[in-house]
N, C-alpha and C. Protein backbone atom coordinates (compact mmCIF):
# COMPACT_ATOMS: atom_id res chain seq x y z
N UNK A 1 -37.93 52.61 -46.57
CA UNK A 1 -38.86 53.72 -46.76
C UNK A 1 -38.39 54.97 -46.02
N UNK A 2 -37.85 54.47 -44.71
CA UNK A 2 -37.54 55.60 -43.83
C UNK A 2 -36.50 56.98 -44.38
N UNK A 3 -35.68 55.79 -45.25
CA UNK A 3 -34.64 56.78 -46.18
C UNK A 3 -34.98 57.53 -46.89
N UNK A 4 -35.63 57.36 -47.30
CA UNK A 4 -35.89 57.95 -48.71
C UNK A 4 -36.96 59.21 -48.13
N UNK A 5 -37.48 59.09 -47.13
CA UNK A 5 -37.83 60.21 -46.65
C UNK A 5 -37.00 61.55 -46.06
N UNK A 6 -36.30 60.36 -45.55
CA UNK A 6 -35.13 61.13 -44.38
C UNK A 6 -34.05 62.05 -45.22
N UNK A 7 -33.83 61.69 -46.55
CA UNK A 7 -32.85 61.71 -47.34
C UNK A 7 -32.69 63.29 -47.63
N UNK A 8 -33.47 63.82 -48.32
CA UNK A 8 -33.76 65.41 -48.66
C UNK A 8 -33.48 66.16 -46.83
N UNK A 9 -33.55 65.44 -46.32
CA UNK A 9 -33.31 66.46 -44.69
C UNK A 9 -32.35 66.23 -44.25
N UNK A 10 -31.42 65.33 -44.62
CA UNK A 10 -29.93 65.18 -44.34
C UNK A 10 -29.55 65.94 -45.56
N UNK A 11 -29.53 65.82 -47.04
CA UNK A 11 -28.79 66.88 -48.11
C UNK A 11 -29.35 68.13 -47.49
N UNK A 12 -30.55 68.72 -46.91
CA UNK A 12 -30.51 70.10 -46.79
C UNK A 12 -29.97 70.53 -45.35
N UNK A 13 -29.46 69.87 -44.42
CA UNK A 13 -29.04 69.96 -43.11
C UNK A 13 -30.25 70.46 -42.47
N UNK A 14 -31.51 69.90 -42.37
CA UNK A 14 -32.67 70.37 -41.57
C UNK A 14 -32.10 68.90 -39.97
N UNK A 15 -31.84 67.60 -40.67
CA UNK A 15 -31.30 66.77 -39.68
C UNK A 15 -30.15 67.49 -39.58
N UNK A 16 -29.41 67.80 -38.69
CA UNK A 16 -27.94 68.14 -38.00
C UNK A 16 -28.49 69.93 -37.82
N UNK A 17 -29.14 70.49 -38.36
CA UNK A 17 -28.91 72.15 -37.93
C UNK A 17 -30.20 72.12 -37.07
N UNK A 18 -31.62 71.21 -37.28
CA UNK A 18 -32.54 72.15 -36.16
C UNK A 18 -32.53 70.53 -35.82
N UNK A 19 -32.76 69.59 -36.32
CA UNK A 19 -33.07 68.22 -34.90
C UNK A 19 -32.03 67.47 -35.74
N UNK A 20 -32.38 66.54 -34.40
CA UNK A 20 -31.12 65.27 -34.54
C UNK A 20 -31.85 64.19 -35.64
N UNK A 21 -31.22 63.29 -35.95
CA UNK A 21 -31.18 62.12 -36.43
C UNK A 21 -32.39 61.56 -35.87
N UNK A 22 -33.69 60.86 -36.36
CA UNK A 22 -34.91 60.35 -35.89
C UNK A 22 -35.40 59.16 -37.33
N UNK A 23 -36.37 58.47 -36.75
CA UNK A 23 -37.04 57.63 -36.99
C UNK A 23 -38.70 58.10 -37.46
N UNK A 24 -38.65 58.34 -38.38
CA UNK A 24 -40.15 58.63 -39.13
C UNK A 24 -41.04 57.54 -38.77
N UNK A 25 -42.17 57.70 -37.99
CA UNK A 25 -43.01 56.75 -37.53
C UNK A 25 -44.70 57.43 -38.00
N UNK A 26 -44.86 58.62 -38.13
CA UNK A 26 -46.23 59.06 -37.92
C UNK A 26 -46.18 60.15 -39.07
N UNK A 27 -47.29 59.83 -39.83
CA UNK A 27 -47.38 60.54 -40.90
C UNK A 27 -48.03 62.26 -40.80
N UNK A 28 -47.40 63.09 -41.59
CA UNK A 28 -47.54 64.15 -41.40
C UNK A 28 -47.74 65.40 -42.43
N UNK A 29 -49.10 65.92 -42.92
CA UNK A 29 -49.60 66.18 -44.47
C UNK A 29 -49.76 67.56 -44.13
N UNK A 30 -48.80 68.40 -44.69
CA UNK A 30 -49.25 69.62 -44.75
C UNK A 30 -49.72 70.60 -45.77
N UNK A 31 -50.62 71.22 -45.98
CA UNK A 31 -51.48 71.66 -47.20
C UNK A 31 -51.69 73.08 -46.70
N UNK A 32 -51.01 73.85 -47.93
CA UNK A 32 -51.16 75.17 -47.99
C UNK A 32 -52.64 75.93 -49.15
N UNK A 33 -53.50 76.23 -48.69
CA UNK A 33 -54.60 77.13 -49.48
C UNK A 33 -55.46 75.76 -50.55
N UNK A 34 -55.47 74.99 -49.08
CA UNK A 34 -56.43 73.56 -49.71
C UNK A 34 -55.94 73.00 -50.90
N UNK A 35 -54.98 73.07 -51.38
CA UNK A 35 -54.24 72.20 -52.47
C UNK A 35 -52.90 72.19 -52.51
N UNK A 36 -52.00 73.34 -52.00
CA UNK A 36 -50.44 73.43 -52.37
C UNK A 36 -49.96 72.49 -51.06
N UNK A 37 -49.63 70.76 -51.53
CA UNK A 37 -49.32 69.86 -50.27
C UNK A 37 -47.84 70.51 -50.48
N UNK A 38 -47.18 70.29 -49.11
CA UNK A 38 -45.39 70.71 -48.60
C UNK A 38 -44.76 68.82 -48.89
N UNK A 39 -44.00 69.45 -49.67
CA UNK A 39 -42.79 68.28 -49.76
C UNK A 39 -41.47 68.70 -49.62
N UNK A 40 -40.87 67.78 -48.82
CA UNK A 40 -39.33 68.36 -48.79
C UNK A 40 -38.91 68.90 -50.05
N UNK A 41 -38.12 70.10 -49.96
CA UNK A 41 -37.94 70.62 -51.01
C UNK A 41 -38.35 71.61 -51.85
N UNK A 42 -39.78 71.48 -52.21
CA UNK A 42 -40.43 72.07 -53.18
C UNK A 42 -40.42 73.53 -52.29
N UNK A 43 -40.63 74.22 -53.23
CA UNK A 43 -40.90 76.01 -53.33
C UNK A 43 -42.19 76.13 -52.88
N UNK A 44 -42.33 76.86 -52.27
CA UNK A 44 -43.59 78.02 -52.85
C UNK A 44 -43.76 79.11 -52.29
N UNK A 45 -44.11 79.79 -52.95
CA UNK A 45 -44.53 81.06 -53.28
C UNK A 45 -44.93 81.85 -51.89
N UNK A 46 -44.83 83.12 -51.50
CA UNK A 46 -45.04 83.75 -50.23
C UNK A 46 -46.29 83.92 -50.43
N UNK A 47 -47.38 84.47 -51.67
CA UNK A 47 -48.97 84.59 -51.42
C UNK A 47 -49.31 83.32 -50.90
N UNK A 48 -48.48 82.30 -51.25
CA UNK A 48 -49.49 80.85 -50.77
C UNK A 48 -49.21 80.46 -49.40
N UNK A 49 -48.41 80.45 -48.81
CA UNK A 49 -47.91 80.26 -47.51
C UNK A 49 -48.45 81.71 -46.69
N UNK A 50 -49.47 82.64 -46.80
CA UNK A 50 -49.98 83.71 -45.77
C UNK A 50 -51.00 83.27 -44.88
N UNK A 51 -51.59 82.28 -45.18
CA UNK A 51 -52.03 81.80 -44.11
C UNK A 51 -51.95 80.47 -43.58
N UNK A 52 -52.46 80.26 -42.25
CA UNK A 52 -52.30 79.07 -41.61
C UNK A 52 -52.25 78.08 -42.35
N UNK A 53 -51.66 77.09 -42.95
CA UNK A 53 -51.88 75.77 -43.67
C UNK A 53 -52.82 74.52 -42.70
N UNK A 54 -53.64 73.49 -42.99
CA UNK A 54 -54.12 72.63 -42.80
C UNK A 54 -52.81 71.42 -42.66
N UNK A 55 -52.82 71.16 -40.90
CA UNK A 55 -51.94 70.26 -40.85
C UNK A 55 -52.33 68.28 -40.16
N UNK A 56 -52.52 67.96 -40.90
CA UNK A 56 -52.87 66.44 -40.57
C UNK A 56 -51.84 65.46 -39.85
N UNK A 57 -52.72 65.12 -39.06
CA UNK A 57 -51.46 64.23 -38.05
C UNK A 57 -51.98 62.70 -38.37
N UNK A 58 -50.98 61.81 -38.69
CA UNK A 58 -51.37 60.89 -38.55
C UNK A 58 -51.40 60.15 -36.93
N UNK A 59 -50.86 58.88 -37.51
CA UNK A 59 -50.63 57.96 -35.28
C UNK A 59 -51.75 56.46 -35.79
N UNK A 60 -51.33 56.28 -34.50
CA UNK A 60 -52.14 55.21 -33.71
C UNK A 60 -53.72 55.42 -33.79
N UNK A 61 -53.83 56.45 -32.68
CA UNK A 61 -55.30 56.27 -32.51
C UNK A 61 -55.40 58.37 -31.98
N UNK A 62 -56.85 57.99 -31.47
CA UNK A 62 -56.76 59.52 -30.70
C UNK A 62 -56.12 60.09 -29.50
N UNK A 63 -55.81 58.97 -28.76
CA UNK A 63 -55.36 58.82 -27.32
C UNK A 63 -54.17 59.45 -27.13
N UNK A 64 -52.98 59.28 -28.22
CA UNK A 64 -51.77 59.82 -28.13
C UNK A 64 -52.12 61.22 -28.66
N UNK A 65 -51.22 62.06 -28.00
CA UNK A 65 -51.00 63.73 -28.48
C UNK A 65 -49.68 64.13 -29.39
N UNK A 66 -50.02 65.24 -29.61
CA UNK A 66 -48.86 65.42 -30.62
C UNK A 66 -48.50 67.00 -30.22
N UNK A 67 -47.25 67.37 -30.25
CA UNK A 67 -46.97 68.83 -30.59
C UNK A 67 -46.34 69.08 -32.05
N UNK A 68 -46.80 70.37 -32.92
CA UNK A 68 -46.34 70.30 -33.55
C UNK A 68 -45.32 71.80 -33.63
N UNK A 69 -44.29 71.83 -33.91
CA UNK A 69 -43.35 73.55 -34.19
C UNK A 69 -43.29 73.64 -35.74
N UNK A 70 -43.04 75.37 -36.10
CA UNK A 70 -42.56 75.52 -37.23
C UNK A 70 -41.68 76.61 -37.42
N UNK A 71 -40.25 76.74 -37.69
CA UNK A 71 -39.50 77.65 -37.32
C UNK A 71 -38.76 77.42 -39.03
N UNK A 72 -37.86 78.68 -38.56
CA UNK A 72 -37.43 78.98 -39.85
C UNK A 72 -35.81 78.90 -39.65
N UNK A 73 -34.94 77.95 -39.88
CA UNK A 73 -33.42 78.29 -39.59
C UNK A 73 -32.52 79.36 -40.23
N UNK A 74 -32.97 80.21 -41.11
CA UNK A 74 -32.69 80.81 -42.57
C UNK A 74 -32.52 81.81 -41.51
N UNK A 75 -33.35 82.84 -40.35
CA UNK A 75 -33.50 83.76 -40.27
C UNK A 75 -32.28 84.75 -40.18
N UNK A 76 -32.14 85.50 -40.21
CA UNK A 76 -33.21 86.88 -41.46
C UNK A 76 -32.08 86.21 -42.89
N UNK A 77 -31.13 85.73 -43.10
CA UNK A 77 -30.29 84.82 -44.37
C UNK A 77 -29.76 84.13 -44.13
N UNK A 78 -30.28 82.94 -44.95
CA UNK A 78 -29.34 82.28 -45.12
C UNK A 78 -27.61 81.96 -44.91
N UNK A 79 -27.14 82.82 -45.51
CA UNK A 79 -25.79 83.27 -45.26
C UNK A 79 -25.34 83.63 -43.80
N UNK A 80 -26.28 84.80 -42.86
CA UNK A 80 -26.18 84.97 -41.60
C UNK A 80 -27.38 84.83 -41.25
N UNK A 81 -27.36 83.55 -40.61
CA UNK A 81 -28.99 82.79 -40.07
C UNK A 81 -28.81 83.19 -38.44
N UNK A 82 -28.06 84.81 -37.97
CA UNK A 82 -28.00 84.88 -36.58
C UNK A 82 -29.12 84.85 -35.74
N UNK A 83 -29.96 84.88 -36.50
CA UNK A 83 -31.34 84.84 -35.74
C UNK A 83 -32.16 83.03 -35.33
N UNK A 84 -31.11 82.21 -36.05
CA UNK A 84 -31.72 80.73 -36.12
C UNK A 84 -32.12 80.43 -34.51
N UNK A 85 -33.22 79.74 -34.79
CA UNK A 85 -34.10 79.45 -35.87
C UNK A 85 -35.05 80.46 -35.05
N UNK A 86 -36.19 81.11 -36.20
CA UNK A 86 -37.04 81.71 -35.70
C UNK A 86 -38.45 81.08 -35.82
N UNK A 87 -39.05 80.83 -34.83
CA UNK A 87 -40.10 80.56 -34.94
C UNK A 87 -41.25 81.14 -35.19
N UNK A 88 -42.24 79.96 -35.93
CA UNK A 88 -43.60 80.40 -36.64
C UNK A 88 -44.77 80.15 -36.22
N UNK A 89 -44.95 79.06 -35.22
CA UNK A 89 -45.99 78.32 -34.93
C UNK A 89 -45.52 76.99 -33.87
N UNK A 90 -46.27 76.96 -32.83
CA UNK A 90 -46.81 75.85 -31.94
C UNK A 90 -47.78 75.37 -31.88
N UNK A 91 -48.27 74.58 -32.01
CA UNK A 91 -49.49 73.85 -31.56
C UNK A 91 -49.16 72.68 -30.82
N UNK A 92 -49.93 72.58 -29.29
CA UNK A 92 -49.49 71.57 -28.42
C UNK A 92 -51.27 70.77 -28.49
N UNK A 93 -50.97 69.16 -28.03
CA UNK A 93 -52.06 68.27 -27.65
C UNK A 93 -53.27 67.96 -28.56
N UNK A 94 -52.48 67.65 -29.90
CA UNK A 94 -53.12 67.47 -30.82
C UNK A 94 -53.03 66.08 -31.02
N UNK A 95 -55.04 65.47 -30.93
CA UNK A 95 -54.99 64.47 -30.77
C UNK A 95 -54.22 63.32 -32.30
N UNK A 96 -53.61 62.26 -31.97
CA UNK A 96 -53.70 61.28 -33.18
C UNK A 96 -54.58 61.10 -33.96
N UNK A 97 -54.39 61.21 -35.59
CA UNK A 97 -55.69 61.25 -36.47
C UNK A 97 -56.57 62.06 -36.79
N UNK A 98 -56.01 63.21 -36.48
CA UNK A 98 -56.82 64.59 -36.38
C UNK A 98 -55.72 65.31 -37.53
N UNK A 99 -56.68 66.78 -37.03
CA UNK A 99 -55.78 67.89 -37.60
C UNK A 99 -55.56 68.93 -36.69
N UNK A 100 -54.34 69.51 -36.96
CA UNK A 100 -53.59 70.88 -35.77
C UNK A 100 -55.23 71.68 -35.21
N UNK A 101 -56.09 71.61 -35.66
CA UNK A 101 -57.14 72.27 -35.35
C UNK A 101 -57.86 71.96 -34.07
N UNK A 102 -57.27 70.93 -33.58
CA UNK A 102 -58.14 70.02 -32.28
C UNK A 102 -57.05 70.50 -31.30
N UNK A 103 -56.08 70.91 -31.55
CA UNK A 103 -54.88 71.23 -30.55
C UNK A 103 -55.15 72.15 -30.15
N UNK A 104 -54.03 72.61 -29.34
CA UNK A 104 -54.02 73.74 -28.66
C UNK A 104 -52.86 74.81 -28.92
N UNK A 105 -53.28 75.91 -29.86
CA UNK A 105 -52.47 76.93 -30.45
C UNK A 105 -51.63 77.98 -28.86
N UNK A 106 -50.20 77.60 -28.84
CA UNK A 106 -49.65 78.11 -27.83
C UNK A 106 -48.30 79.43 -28.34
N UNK A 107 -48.38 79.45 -29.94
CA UNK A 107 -48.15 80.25 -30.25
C UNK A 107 -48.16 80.45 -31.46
N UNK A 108 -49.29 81.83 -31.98
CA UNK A 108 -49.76 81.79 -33.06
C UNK A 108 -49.18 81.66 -34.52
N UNK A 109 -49.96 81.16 -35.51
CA UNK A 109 -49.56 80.95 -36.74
C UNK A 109 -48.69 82.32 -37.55
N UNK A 110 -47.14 82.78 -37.84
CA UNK A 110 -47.00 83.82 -37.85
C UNK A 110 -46.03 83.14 -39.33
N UNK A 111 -46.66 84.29 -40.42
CA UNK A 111 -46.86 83.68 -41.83
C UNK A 111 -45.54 84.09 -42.55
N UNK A 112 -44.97 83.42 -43.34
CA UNK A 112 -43.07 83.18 -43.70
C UNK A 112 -42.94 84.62 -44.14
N UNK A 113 -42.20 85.34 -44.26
CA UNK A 113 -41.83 86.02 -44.78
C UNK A 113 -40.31 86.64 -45.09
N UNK A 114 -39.79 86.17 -46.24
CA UNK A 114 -38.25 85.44 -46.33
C UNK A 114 -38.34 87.14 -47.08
N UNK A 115 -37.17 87.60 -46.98
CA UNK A 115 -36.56 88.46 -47.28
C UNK A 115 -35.37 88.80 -48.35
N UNK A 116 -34.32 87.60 -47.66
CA UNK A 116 -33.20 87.89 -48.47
C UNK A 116 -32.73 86.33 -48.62
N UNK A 117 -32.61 85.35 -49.53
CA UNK A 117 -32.25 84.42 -49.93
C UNK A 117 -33.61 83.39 -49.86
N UNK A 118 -33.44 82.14 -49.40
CA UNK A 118 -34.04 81.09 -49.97
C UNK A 118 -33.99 80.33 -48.63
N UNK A 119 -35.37 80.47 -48.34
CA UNK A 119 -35.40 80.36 -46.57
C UNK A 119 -36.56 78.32 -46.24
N UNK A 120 -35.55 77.89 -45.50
CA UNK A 120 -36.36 76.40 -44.99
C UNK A 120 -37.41 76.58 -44.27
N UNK A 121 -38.65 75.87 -44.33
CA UNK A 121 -39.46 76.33 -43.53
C UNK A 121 -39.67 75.17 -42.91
N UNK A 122 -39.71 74.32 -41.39
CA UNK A 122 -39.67 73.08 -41.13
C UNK A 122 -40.64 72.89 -40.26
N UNK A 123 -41.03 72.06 -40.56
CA UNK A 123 -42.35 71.34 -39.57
C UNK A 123 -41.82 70.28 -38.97
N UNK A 124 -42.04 70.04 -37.55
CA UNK A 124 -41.49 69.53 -36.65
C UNK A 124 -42.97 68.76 -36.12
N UNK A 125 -42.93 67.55 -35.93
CA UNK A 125 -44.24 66.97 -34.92
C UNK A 125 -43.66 65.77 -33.56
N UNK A 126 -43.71 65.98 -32.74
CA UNK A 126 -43.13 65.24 -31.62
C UNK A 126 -44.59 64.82 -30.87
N UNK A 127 -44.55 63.33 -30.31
CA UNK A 127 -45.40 62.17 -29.94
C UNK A 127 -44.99 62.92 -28.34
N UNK A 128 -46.70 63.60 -27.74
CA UNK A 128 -45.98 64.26 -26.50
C UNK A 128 -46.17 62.59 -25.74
N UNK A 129 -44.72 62.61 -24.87
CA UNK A 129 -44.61 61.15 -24.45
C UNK A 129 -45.54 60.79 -23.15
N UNK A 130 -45.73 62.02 -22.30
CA UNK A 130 -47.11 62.30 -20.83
C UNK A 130 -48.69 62.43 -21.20
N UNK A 131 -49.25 61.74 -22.67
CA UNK A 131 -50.18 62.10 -23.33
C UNK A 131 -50.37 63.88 -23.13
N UNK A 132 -51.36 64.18 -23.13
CA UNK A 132 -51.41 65.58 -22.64
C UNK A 132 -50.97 66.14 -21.61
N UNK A 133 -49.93 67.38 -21.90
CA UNK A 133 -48.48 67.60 -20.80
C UNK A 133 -49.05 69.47 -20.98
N UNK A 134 -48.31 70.07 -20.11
CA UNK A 134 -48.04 71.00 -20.18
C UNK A 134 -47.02 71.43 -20.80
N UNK A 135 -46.97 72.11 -21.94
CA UNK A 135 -45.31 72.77 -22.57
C UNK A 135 -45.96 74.24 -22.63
N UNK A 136 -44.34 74.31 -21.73
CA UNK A 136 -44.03 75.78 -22.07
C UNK A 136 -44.36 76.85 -23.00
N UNK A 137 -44.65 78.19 -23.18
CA UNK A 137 -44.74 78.77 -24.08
C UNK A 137 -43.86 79.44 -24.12
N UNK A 138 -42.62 79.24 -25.15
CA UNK A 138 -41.14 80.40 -25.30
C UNK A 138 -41.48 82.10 -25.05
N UNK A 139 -39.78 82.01 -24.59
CA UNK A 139 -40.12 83.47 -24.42
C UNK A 139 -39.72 84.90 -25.58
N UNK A 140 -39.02 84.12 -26.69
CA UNK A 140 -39.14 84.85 -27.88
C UNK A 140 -39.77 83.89 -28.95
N UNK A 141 -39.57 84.41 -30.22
CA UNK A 141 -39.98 83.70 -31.52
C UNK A 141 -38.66 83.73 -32.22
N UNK A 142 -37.60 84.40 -31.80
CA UNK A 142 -36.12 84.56 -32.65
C UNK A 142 -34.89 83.47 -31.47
N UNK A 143 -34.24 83.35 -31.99
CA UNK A 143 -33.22 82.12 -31.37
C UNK A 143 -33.89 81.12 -30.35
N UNK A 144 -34.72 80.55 -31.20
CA UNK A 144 -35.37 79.17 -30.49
C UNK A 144 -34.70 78.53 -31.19
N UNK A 145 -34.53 77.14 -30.26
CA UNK A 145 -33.55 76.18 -30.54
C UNK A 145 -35.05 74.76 -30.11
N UNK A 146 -35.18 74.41 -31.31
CA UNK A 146 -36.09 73.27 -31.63
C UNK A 146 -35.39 71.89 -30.18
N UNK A 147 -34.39 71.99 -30.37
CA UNK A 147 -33.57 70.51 -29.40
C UNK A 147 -34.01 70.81 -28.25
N UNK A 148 -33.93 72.51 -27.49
CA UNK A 148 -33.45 72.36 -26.56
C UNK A 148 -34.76 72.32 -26.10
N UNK A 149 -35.88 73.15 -26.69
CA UNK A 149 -37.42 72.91 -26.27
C UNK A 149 -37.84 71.99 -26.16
N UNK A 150 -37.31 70.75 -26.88
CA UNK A 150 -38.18 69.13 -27.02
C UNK A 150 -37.61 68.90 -25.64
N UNK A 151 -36.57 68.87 -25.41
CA UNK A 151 -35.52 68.50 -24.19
C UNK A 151 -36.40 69.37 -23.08
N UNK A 152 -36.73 70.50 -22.73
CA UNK A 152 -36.77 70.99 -21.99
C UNK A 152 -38.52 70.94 -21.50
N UNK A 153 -39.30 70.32 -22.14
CA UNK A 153 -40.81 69.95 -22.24
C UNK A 153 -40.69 68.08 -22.65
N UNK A 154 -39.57 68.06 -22.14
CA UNK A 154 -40.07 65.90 -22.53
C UNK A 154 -40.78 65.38 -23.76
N UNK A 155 -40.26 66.36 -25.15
CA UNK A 155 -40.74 65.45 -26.00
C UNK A 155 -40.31 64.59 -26.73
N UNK A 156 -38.67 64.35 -26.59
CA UNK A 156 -38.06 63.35 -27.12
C UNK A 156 -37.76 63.72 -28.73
N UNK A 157 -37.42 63.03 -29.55
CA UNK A 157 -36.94 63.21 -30.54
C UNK A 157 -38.34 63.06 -31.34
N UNK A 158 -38.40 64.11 -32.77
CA UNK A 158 -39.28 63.78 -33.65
C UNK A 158 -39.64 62.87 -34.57
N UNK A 159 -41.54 62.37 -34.37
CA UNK A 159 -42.01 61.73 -35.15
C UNK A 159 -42.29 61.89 -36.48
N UNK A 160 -42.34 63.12 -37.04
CA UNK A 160 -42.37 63.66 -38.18
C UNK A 160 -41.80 64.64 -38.30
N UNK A 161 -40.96 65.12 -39.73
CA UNK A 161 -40.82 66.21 -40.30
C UNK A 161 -41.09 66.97 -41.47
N UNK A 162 -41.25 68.00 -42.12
CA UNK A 162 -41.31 67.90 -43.40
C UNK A 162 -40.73 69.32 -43.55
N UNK A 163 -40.61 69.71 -44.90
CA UNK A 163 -39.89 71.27 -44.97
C UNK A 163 -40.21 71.62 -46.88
N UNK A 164 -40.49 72.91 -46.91
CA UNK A 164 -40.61 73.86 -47.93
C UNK A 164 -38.92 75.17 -47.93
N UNK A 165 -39.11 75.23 -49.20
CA UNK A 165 -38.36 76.26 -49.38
C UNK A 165 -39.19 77.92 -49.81
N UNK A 166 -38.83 78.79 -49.60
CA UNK A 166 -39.70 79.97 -49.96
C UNK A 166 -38.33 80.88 -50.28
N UNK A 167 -38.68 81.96 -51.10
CA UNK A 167 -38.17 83.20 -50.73
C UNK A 167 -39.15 83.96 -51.58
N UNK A 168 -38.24 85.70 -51.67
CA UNK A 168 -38.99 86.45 -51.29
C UNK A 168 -39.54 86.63 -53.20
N UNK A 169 -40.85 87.27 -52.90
CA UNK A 169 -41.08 86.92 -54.72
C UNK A 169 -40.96 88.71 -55.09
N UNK A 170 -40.20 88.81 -56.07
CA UNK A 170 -39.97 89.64 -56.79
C UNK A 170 -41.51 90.14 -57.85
N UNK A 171 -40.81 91.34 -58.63
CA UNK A 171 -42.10 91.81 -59.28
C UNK A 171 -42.51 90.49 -60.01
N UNK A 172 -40.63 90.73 -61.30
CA UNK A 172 -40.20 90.15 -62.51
C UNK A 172 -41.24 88.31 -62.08
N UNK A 173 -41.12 87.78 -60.83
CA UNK A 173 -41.86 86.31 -60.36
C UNK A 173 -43.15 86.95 -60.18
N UNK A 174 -43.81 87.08 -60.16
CA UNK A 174 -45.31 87.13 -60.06
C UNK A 174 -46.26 87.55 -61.31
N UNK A 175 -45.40 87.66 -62.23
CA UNK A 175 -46.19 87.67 -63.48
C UNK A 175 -46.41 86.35 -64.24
């Protein structure tokens, strides 16, 4: 099962460019404008991704916490991603079985906006391993490095991932 999840994040290099190699253990549902669910892969559209999406954590129970990131490796292209990865969103100490809403927003929801090519958008959820810990709040939103933050706040490698593709919508697309 694990593969076949894992699979679309090794062909798109989301495993090897923002985290390492992991073990999918805890389920992780993200829903854009109460119906558009995120699957590896799939598109959508920049009106639908403007606001915060509804993010469901699965787990164990309530007891364990969760952080979740969402950064963009694309930034500002694909082609020259010198800005990788830029980040979109933190939410730390979100209980198991809940939703990002019980957490604690440590840096706000800041909504895709792809420009020039065809930009990953990745959701990251890490099992905080100190139940509720203190993590850091970065000191930019542009060249965050997803590894070195888990590393540098003890969260170990991720329990979930998932990722959308977006870019930027033209007139000729919105009709």
């Amino acid at each position: 099962m694990s593969i076949l999840i894992k699979q679309p994040l090794i062909i798109e290099k989301v495993i090897g460019e923002v985290v390492d190699n992991f073990n999918p253990s805890v389920k992780l549902k993200v829903i854009y404008n109460s119906s558009k669910e995120v699957y590896n892969g799939h598109e959508l559209m920049p009106a639908v991704i403007m606001s915060k999406p509804r993010v469901e954590i699965g787990g164990e129970d309530m007891r364990n916490a969760y952080t979740l990131i969402v950064v963009d490796p694309d930034a500002p292209s694909p082609s020259d991603p010198y800005l990788r990865e830029h980040l979109h969103w933190i939410v730390t100490d979100i209980p198991g079985t809940t939703d990002v809403s019980f957490g604690r927003e440590i840096v706000c929801y800041e909504a895709p906006k792809p420009v020039i090519g065809i930009h990953r958008y990745v959701f990251i959820l890490f099992k905080q391993i100190r139940g509720r810990q203190t993590v850091k709040t970065p000191s930019s939103r542009d060249c965050f490095n997803t590894r070195r933050f888990a590393a540098e706040n003890g969260l170990g490698l991720p329990v979930a991932v998932v990722y959308f593709n977006a870019q930027r919508e033209t007139a000729a697309r919105r009709r």
